[in-house]
PDB file of N, CA and C in Angstrom:
ATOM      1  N   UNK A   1       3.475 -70.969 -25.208  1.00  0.00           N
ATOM      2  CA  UNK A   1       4.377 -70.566 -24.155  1.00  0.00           C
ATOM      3  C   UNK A   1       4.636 -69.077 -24.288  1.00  0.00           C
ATOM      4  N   UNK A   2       4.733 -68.528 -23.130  1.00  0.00           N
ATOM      5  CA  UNK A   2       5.139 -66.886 -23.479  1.00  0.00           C
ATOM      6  C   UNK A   2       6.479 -67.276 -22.371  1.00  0.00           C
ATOM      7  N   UNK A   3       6.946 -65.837 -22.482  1.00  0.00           N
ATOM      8  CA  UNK A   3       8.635 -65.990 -21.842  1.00  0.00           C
ATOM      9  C   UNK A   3       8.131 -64.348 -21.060  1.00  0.00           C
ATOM     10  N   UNK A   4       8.852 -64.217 -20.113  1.00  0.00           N
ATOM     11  CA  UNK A   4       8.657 -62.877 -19.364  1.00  0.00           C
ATOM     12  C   UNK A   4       9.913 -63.056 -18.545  1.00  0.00           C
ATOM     13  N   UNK A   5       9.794 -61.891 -17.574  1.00  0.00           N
ATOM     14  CA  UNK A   5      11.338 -62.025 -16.294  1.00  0.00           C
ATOM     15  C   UNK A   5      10.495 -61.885 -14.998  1.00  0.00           C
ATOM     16  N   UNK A   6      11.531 -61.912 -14.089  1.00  0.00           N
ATOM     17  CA  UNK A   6      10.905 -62.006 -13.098  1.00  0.00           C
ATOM     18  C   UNK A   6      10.381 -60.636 -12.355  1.00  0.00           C
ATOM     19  N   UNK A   7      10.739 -59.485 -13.152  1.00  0.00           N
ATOM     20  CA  UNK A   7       9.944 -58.130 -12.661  1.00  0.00           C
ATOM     21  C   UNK A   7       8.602 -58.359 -13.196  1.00  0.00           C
ATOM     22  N   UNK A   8       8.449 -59.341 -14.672  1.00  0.00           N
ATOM     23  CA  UNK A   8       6.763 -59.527 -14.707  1.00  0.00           C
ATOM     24  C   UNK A   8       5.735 -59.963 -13.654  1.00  0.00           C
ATOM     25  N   UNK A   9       6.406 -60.440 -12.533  1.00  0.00           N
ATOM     26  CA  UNK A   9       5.571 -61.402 -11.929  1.00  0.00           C
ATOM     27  C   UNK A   9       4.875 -59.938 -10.280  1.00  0.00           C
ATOM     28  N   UNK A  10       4.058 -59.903 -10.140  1.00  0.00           N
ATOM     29  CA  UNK A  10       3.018 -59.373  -9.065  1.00  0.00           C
ATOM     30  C   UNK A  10       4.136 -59.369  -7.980  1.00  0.00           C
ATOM     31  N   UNK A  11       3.858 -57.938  -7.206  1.00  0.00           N
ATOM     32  CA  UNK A  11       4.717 -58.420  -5.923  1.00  0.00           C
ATOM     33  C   UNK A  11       4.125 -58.027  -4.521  1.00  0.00           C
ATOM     34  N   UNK A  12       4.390 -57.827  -3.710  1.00  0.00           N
ATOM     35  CA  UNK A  12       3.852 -57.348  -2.604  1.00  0.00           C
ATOM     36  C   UNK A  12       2.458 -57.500  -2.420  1.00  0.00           C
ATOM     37  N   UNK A  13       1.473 -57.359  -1.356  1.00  0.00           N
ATOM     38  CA  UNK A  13       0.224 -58.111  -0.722  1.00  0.00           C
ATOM     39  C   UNK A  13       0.174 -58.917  -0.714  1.00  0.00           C
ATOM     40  N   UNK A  14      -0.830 -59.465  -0.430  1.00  0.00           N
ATOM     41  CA  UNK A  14      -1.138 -61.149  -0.559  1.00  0.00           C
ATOM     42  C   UNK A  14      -2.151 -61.925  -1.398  1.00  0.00           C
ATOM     43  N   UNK A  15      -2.018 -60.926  -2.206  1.00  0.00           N
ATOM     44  CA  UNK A  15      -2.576 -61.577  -3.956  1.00  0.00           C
ATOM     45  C   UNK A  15      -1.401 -62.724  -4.222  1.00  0.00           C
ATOM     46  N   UNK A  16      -1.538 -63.270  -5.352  1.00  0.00           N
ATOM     47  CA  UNK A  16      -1.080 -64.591  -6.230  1.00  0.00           C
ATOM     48  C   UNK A  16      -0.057 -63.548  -7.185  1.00  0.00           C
ATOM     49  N   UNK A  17       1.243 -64.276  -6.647  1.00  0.00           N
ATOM     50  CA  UNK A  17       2.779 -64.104  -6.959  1.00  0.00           C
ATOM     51  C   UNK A  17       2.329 -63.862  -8.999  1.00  0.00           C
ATOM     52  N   UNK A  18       1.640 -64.662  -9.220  1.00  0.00           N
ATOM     53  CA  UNK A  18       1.479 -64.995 -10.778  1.00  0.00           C
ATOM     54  C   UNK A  18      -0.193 -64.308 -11.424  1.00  0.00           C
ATOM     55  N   UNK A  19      -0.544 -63.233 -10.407  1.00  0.00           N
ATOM     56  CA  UNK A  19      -1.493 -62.666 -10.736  1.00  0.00           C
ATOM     57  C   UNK A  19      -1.227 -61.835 -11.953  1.00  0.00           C
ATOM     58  N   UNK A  20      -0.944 -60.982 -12.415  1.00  0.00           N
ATOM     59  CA  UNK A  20      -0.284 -60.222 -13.537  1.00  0.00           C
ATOM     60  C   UNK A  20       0.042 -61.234 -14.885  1.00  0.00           C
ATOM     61  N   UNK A  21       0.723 -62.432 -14.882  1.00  0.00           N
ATOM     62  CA  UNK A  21       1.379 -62.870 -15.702  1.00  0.00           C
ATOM     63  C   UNK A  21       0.374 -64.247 -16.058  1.00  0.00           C
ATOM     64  N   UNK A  22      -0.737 -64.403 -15.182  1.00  0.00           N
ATOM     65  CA  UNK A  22      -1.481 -65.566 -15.656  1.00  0.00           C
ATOM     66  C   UNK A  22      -3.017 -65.283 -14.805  1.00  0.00           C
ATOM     67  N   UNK A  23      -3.801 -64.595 -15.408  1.00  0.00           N
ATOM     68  CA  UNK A  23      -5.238 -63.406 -14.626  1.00  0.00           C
ATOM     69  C   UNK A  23      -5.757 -64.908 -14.292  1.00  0.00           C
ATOM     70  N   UNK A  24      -6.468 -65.050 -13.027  1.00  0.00           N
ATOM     71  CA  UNK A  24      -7.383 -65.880 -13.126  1.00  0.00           C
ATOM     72  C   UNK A  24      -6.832 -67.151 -12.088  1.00  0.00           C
ATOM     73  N   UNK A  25      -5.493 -67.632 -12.001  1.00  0.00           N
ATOM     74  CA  UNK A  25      -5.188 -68.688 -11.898  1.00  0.00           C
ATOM     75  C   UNK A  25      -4.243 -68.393 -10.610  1.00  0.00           C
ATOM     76  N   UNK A  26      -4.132 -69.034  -9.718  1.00  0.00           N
ATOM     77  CA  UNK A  26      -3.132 -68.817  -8.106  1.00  0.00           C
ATOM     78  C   UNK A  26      -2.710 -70.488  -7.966  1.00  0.00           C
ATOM     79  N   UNK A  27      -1.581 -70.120  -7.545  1.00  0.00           N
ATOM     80  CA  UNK A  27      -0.401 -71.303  -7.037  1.00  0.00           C
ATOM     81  C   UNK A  27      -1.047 -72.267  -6.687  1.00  0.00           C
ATOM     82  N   UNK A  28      -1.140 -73.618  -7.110  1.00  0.00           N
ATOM     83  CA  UNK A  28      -1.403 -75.167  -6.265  1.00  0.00           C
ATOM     84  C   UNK A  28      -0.429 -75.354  -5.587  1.00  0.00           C
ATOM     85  N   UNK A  29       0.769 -76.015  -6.323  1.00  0.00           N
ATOM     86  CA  UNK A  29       1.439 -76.464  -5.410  1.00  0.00           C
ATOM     87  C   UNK A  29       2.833 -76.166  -6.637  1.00  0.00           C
ATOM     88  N   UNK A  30       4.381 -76.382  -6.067  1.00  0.00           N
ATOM     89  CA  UNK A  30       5.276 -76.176  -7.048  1.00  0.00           C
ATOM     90  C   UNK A  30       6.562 -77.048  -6.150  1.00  0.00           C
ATOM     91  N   UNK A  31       7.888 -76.600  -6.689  1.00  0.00           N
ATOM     92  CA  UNK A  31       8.913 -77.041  -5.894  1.00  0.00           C
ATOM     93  C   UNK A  31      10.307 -76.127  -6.421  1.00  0.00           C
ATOM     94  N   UNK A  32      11.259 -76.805  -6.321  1.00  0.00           N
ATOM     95  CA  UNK A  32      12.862 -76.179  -6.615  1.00  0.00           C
ATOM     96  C   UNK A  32      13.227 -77.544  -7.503  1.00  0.00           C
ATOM     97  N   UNK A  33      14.048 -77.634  -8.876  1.00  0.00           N
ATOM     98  CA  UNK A  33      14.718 -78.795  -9.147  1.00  0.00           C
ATOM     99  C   UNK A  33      16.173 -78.007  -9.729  1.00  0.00           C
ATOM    100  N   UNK A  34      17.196 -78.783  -9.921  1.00  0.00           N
ATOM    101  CA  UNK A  34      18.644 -78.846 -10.274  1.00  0.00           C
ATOM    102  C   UNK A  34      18.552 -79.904 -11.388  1.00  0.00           C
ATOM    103  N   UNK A  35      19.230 -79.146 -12.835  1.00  0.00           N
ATOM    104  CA  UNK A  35      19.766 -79.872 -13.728  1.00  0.00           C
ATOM    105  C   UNK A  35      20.880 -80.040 -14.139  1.00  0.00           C
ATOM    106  N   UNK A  36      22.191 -80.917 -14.096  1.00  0.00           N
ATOM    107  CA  UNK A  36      23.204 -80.866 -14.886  1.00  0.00           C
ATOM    108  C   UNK A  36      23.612 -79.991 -15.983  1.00  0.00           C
ATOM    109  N   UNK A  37      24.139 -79.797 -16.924  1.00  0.00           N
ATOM    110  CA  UNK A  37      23.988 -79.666 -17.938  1.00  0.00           C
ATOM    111  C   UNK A  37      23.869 -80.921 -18.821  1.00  0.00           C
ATOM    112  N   UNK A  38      22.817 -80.646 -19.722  1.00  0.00           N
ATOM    113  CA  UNK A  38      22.307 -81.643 -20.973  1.00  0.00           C
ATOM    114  C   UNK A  38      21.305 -82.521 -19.955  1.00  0.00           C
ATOM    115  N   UNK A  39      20.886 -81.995 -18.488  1.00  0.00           N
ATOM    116  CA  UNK A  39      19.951 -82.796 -17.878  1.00  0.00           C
ATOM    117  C   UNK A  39      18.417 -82.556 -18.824  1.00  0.00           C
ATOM    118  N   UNK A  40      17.700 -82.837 -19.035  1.00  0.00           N
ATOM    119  CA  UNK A  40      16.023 -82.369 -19.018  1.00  0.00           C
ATOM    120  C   UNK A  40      14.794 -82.825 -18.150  1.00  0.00           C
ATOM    121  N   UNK A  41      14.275 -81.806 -18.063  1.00  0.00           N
ATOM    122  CA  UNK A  41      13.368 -82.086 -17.551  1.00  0.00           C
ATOM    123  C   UNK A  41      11.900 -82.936 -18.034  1.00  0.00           C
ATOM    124  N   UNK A  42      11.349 -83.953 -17.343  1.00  0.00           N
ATOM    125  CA  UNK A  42      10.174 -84.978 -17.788  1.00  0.00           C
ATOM    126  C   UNK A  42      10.816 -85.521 -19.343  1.00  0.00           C
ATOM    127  N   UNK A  43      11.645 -86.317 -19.230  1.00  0.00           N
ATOM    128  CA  UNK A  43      12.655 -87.210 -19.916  1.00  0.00           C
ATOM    129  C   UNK A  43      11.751 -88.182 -20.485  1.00  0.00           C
ATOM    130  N   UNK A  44      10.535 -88.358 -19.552  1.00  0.00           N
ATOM    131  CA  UNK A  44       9.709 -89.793 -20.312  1.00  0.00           C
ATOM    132  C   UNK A  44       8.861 -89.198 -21.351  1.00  0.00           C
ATOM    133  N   UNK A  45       8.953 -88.513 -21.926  1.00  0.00           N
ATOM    134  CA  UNK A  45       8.504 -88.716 -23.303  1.00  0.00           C
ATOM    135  C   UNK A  45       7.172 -87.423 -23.079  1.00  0.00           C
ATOM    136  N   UNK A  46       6.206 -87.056 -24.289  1.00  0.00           N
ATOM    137  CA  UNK A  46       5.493 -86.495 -23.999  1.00  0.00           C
ATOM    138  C   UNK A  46       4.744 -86.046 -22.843  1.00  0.00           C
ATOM    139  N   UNK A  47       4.989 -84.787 -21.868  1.00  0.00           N
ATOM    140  CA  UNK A  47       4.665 -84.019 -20.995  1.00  0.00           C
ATOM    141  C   UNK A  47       3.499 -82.582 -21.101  1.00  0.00           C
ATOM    142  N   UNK A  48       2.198 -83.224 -20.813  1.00  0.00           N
ATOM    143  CA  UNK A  48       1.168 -81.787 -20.670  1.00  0.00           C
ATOM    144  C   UNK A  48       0.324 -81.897 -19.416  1.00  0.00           C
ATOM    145  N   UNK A  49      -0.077 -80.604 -19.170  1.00  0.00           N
ATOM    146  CA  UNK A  49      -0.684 -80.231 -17.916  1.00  0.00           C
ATOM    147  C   UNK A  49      -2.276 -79.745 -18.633  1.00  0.00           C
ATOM    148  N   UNK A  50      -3.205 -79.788 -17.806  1.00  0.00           N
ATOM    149  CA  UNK A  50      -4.375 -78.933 -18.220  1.00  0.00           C
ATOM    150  C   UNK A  50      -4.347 -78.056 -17.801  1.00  0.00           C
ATOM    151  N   UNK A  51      -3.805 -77.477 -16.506  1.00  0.00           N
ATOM    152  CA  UNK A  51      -3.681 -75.637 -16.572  1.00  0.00           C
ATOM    153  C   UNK A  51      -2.234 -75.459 -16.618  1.00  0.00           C
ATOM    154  N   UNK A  52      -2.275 -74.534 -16.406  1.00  0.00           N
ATOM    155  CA  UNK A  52      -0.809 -73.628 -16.666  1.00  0.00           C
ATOM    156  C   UNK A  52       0.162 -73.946 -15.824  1.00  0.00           C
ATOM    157  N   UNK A  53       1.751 -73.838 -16.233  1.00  0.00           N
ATOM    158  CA  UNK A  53       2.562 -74.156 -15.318  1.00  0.00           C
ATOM    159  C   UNK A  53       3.583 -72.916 -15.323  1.00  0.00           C
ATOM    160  N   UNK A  54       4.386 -72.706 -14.150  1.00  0.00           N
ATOM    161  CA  UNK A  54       5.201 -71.610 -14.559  1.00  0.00           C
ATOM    162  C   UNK A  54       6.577 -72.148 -14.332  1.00  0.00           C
ATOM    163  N   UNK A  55       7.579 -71.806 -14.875  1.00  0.00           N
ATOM    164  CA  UNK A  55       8.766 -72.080 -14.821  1.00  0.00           C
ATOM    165  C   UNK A  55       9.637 -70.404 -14.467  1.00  0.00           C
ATOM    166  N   UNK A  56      10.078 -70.619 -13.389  1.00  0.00           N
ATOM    167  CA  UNK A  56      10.745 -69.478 -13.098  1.00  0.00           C
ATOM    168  C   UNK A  56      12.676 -69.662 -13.058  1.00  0.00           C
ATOM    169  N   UNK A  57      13.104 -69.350 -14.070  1.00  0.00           N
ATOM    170  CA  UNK A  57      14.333 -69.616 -13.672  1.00  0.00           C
ATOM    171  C   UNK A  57      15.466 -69.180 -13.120  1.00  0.00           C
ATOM    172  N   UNK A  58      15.959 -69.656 -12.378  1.00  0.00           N
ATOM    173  CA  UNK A  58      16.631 -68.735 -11.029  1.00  0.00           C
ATOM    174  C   UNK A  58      18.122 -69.078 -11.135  1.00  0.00           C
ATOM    175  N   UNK A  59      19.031 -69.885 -11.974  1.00  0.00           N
ATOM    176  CA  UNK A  59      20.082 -69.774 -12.236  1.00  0.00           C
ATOM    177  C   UNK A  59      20.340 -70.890 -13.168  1.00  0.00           C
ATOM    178  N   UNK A  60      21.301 -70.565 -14.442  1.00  0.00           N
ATOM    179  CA  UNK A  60      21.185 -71.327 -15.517  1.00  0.00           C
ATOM    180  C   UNK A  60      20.958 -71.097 -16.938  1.00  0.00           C
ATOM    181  N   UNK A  61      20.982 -71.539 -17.946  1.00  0.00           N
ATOM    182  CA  UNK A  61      20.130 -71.376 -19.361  1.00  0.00           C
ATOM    183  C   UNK A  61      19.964 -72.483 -20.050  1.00  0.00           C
ATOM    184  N   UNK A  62      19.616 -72.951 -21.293  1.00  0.00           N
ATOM    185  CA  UNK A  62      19.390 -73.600 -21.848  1.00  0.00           C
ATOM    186  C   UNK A  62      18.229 -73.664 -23.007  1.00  0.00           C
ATOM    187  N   UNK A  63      17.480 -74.452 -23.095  1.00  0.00           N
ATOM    188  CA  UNK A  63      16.765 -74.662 -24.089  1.00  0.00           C
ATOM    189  C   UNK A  63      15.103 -75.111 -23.522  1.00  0.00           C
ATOM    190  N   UNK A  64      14.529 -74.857 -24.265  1.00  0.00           N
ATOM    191  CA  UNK A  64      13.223 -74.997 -23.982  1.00  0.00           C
ATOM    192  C   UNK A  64      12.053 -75.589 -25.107  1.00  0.00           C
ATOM    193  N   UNK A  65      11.799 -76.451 -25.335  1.00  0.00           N
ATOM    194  CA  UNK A  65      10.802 -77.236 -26.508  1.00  0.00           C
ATOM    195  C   UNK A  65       9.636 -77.168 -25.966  1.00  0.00           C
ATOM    196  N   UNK A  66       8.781 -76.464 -26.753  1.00  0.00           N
ATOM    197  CA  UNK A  66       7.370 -76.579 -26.967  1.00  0.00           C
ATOM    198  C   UNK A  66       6.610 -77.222 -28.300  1.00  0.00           C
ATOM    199  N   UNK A  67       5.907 -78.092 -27.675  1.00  0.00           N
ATOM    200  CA  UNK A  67       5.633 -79.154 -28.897  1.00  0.00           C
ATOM    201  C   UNK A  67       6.582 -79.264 -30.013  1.00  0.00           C
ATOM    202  N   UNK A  68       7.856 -79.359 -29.619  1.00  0.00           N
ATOM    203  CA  UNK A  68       8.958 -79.862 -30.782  1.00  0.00           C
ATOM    204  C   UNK A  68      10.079 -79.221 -30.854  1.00  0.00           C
ATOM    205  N   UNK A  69       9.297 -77.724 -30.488  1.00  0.00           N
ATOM    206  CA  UNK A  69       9.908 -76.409 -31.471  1.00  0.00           C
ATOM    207  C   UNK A  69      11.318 -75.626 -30.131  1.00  0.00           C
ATOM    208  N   UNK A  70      11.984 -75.684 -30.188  1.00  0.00           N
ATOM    209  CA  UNK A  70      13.187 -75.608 -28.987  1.00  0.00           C
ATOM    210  C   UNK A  70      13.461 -73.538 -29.299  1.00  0.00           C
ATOM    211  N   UNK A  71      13.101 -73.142 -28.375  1.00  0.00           N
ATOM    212  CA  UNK A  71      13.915 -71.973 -28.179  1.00  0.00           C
ATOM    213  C   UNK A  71      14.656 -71.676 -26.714  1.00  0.00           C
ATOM    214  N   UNK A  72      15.510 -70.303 -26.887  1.00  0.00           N
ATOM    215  CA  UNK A  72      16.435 -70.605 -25.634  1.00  0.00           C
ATOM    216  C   UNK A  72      15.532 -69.982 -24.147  1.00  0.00           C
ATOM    217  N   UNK A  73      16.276 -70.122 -23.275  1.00  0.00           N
ATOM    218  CA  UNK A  73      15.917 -69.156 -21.942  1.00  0.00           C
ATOM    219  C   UNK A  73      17.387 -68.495 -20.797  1.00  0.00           C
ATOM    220  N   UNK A  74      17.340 -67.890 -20.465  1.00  0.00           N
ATOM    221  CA  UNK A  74      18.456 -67.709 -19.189  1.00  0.00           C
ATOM    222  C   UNK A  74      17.895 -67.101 -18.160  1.00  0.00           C
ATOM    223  N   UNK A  75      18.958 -67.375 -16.790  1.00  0.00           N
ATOM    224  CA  UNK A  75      18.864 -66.810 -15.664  1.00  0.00           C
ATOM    225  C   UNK A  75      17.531 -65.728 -15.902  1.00  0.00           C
ATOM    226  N   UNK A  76      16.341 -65.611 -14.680  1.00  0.00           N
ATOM    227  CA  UNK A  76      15.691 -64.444 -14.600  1.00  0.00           C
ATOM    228  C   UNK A  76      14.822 -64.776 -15.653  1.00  0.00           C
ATOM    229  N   UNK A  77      14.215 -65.374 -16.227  1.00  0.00           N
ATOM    230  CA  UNK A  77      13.453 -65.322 -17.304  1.00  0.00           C
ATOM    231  C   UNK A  77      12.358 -66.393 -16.231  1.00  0.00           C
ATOM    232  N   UNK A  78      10.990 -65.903 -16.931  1.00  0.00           N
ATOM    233  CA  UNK A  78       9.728 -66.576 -16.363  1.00  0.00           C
ATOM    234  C   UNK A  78       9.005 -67.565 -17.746  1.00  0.00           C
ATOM    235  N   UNK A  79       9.019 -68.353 -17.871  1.00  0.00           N
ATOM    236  CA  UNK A  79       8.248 -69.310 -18.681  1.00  0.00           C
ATOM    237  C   UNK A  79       7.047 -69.864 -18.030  1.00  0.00           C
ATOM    238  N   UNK A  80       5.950 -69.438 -19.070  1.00  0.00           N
ATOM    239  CA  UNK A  80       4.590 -69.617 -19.311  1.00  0.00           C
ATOM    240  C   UNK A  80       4.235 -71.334 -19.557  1.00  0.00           C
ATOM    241  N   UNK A  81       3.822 -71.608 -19.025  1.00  0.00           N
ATOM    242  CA  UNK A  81       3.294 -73.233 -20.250  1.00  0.00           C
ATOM    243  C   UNK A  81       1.506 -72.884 -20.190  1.00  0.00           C
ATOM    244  N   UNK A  82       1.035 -73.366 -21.371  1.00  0.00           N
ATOM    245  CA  UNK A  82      -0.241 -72.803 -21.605  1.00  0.00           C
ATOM    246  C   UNK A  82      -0.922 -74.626 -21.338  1.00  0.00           C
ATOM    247  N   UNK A  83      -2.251 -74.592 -21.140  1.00  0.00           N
ATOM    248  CA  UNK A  83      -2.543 -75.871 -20.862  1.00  0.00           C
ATOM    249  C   UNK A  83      -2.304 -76.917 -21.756  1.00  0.00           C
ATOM    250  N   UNK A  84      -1.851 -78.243 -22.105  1.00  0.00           N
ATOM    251  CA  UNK A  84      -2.353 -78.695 -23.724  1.00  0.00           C
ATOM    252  C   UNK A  84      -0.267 -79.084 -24.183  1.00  0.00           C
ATOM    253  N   UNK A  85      -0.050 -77.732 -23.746  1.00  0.00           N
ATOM    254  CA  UNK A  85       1.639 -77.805 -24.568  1.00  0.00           C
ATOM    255  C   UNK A  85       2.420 -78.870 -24.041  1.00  0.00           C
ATOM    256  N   UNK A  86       3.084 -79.680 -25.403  1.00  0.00           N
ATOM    257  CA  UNK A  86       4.335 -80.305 -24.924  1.00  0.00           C
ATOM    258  C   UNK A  86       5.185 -79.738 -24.091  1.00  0.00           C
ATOM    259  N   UNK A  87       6.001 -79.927 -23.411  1.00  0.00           N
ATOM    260  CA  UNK A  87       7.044 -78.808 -22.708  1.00  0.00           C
ATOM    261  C   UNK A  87       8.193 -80.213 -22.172  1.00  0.00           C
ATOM    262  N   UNK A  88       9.466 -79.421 -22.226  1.00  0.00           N
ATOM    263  CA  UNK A  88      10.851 -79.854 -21.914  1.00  0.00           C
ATOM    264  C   UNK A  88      11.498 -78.678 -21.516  1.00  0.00           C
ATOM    265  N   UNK A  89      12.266 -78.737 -20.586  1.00  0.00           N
ATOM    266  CA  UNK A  89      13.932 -78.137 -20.314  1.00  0.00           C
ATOM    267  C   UNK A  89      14.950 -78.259 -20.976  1.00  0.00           C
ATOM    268  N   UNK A  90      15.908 -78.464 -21.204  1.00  0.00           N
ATOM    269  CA  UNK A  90      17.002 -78.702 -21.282  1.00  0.00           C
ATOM    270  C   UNK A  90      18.279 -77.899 -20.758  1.00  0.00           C
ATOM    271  N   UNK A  91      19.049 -78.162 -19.644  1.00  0.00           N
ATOM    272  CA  UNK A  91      20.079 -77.609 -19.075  1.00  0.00           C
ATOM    273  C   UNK A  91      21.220 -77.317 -20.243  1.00  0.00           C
ATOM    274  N   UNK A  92      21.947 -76.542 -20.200  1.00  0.00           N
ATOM    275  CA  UNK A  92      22.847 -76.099 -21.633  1.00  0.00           C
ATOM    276  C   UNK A  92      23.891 -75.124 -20.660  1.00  0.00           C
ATOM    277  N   UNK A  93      23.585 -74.591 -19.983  1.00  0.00           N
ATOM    278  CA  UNK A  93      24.568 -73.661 -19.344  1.00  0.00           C
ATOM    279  C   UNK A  93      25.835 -74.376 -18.678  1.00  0.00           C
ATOM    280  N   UNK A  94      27.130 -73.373 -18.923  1.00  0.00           N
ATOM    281  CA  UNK A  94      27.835 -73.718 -17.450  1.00  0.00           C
ATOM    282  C   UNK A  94      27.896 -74.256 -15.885  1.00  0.00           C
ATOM    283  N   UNK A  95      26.788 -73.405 -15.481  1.00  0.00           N
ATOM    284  CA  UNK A  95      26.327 -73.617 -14.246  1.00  0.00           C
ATOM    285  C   UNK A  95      24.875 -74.247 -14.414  1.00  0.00           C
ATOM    286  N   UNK A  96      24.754 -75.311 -13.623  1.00  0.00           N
ATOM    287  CA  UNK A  96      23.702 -76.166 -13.587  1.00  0.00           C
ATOM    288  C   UNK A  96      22.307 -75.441 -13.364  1.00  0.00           C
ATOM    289  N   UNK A  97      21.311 -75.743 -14.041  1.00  0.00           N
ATOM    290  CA  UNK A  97      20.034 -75.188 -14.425  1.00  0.00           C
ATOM    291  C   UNK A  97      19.430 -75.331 -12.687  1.00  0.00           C
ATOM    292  N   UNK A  98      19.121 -74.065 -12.171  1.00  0.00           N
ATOM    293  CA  UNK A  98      18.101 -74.178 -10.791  1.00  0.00           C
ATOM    294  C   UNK A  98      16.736 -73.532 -11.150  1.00  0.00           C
ATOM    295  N   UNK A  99      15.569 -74.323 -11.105  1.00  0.00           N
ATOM    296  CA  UNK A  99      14.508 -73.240 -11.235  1.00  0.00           C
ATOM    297  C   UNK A  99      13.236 -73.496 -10.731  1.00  0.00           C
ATOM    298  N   UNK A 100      12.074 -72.460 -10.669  1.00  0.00           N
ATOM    299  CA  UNK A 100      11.001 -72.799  -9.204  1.00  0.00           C
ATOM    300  C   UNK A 100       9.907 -73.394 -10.446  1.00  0.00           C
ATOM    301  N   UNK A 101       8.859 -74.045 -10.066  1.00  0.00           N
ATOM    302  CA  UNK A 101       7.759 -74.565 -10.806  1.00  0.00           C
ATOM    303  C   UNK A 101       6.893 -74.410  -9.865  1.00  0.00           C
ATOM    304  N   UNK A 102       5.659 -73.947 -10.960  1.00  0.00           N
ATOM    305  CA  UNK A 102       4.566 -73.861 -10.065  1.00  0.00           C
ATOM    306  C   UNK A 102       3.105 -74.745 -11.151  1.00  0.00           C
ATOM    307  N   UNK A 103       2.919 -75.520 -10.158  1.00  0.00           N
ATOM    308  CA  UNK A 103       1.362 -75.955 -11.327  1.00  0.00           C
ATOM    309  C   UNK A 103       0.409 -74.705 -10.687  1.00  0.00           C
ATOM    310  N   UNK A 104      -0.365 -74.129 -11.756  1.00  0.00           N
ATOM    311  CA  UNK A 104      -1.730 -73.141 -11.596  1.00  0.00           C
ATOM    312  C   UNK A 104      -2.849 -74.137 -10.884  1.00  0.00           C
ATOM    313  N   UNK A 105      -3.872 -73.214 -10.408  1.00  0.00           N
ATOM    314  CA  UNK A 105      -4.962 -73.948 -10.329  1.00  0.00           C
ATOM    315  C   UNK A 105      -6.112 -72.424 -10.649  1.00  0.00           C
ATOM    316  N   UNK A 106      -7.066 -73.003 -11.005  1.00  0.00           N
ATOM    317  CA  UNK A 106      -8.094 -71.352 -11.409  1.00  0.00           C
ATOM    318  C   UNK A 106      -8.851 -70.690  -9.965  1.00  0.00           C
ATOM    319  N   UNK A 107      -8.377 -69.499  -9.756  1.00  0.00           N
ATOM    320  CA  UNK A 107      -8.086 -69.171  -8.246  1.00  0.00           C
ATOM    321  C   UNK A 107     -10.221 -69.396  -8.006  1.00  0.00           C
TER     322      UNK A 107
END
């Protein structure tokens, strides 16, 4: 997993939002979700993707486990998932965790 903000991410034309922060790979498909606090995300148990996913978080903080190992995130921060990785959320903030997901696909 790498961690970045959201000035990492490509802006303007109509290249891939996640060109800069993941070479190679443009948006499939993604959405918006809301967590409580102490909500997580993919609750059923071991969660991996074969390409990359991005987690953009747009209001909130909390915690973040990669294969086990939990470090934090807040508001404005961009999370990487590399193909292969366990990955979880965990909502921890005051204000309930909002944030964008995107699955990659190899452009």
């Amino acid at each position: 997993m790498r961690k970045l903000t959201l000035h990492d991410l490509t802006t303007g034309g109509d290249g891939p939002v996640v060109g800069t922060a993941v070479p190679g790979y443009v948006a499939d498909r993604g959405g918006v979700s809301r967590y409580e606090a102490g909500g997580r995300t993919h609750p059923e148990g071991r969660h991996v993707h074969e390409v990359p996913e991005v987690f953009c978080i747009l209001q909130g903080s909390g915690v973040i486990e990669i294969d086990g190992v939990a470090g934090g995130f807040q508001t404005g921060d961009v999370l990487v998932i590399a193909p292969g990785e366990d990955h979880h959320l965990v909502s921890g903030g005051k204000l309930p965790l909002v944030c964008m997901w995107l699955h990659l696909r190899p452009a």
